[in-house]
Protein backbone atom coordinates (compact mmCIF):
# COMPACT_ATOMS: atom_id res chain seq x y z
CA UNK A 1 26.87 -2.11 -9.03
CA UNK A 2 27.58 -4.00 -5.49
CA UNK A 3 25.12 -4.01 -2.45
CA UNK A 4 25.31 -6.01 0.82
CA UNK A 5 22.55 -8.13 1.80
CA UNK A 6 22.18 -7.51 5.73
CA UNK A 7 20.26 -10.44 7.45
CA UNK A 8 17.97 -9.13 10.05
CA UNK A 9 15.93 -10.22 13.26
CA UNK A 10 14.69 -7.00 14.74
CA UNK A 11 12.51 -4.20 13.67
CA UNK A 12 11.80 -0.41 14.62
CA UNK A 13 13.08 2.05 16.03
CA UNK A 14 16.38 0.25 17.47
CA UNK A 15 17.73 -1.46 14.46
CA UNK A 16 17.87 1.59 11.76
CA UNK A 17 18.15 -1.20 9.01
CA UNK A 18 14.31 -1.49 9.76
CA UNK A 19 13.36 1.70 7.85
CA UNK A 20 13.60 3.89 4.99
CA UNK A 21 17.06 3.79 4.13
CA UNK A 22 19.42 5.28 0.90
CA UNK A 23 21.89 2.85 0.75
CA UNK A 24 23.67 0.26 -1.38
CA UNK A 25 22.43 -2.73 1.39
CA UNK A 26 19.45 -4.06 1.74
CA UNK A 27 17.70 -5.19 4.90
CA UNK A 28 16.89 -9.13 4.93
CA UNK A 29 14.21 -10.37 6.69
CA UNK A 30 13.34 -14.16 6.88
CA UNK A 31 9.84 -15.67 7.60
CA UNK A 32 9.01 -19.18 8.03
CA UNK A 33 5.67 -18.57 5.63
CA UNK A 34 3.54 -15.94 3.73
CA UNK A 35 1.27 -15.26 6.92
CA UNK A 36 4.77 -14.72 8.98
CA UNK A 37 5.92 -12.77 5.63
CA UNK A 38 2.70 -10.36 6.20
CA UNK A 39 3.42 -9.65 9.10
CA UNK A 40 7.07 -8.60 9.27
CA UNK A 41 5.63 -6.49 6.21
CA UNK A 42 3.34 -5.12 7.78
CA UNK A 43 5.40 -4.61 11.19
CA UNK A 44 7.82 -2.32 8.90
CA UNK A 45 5.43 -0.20 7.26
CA UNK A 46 3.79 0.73 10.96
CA UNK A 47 7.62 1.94 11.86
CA UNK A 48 8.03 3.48 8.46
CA UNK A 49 6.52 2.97 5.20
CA UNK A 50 2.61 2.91 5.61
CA UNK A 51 0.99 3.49 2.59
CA UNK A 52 4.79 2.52 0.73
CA UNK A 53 4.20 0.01 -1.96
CA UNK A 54 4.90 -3.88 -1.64
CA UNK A 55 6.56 -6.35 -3.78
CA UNK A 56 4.90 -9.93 -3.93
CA UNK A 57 6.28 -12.61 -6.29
CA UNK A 58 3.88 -15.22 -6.24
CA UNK A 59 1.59 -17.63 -8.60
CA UNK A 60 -1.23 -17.34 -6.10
CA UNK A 61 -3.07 -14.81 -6.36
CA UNK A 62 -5.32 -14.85 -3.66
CA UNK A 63 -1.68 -13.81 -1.93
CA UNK A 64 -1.97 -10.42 -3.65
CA UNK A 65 -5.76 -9.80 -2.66
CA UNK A 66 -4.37 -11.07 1.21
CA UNK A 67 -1.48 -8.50 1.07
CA UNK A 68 -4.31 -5.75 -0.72
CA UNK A 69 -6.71 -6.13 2.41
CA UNK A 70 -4.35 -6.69 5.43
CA UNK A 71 -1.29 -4.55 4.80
CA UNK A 72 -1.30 -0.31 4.91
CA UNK A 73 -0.25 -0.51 1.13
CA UNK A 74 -1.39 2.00 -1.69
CA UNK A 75 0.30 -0.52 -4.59
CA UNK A 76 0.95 -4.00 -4.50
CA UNK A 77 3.60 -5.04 -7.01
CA UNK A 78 3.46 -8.19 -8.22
CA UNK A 79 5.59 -10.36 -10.28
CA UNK A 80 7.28 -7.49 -11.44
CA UNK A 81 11.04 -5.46 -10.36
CA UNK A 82 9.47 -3.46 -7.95
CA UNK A 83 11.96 -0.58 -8.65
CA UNK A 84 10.90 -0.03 -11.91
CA UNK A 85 6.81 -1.24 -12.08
CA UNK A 86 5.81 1.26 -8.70
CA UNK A 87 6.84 4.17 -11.18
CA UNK A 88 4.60 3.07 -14.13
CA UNK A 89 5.40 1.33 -17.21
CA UNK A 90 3.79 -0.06 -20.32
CA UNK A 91 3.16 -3.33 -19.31
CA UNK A 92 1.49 -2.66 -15.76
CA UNK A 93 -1.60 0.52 -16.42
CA UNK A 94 0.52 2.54 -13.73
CA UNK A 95 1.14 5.95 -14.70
CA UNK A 96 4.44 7.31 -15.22
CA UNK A 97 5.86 8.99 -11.93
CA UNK A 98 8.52 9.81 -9.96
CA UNK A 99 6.46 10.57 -6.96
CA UNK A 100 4.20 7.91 -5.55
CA UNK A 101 1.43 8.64 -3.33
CA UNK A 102 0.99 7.09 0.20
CA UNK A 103 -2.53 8.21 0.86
CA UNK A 104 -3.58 9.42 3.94
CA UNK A 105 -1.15 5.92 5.75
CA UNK A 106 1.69 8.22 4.71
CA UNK A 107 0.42 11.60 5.17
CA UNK A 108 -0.49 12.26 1.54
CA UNK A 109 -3.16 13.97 -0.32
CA UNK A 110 -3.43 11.38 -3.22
CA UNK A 111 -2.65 7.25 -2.73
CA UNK A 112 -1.69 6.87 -6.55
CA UNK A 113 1.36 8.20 -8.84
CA UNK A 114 1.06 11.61 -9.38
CA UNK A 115 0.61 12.45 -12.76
CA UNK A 116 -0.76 14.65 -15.50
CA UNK A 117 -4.65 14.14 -14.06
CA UNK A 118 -3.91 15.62 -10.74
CA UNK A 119 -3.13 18.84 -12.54
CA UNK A 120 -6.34 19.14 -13.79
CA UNK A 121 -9.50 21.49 -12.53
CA UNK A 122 -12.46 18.96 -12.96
CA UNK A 123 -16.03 21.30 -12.96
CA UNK A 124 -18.96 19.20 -11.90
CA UNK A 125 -22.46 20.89 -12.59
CA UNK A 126 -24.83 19.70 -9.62
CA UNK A 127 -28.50 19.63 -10.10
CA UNK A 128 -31.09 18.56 -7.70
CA UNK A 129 -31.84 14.74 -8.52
CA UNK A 130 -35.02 12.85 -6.34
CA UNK A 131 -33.38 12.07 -2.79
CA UNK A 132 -31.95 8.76 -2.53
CA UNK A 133 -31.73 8.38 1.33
CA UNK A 134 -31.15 5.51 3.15
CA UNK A 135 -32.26 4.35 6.11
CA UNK A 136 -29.63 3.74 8.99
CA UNK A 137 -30.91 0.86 9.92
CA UNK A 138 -30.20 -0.22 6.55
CA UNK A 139 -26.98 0.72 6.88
CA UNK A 140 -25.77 -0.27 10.34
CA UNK A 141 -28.40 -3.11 11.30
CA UNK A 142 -25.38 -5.68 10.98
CA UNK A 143 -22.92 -3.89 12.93
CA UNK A 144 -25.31 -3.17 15.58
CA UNK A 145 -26.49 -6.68 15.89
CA UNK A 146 -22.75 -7.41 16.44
CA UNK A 147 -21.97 -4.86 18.65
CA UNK A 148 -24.50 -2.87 19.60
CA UNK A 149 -26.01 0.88 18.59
């Protein structure tokens, strides 16, 4: 199999490369370091992609936990071929699946692979239990310090 690599400068909706595309070329895009990287990443997935998953091949993982937080991703791949680990394997605890969910980023009920569990009718008997209510102070004091209630 032969692709083209296309370098890149410009992204949304006037350069097409930018999004989803089914193609033998891929879209390059160069960043002078990770934080730049992040960006562009997450510069794509706000044109389209947002809750897509990400590839990261790194030794640092406090890269992966950056990319986790910061970017509209449901997976982050890492150190792995990203077209075969977002669909599950053996080696990775992802389920098996040809359909990956983007969670409400993408417009999707579910922000995992679809697979065997979302096919089945959980019951869940509710009985009343002592109320465990908090307080909102408890729960906002913070925030409104910061900004105000």
């Amino acid at each position: 199999t032969r692709f083209l690599v296309l370098p890149q400068t410009d992204i949304g909706p006037h350069n097409p490369l930018t999004g989803e595309k089914m193609a033998r070329f891929l879209a390059l895009h160069r960043a002078r370091d990770f934080d730049q990287a992040v960006e562009k990443a997450i510069t794509i997935q706000n044109y389209q992609g947002a809750g897509h998953s990400l590839g990261l091949h790194s030794s640092e993982d406090s890269r992966a936990r950056h990319l986790a937080m910061h970017a509209r991703t449901c997976r982050v791949i890492v150190n792995q071929a990203h077209c075969f680990a977002t669909g599950g394997f053996f080696n990775n605890g992802m389920p098996f699946s040809l359909s990956m969910g983007c969670g409400s980023w993408g417009g999707n009920s579910i922000d995992e692979n679809l697979n065997w569990s979302h096919f089945v009718n959980h019951v869940n008997v509710v009985r009343v239990i002592p109320e465990d209510k908090p307080e909102l102070e408890d729960i906002f004091a913070s925030y409104w310090d910061e900004f105000g209630k």
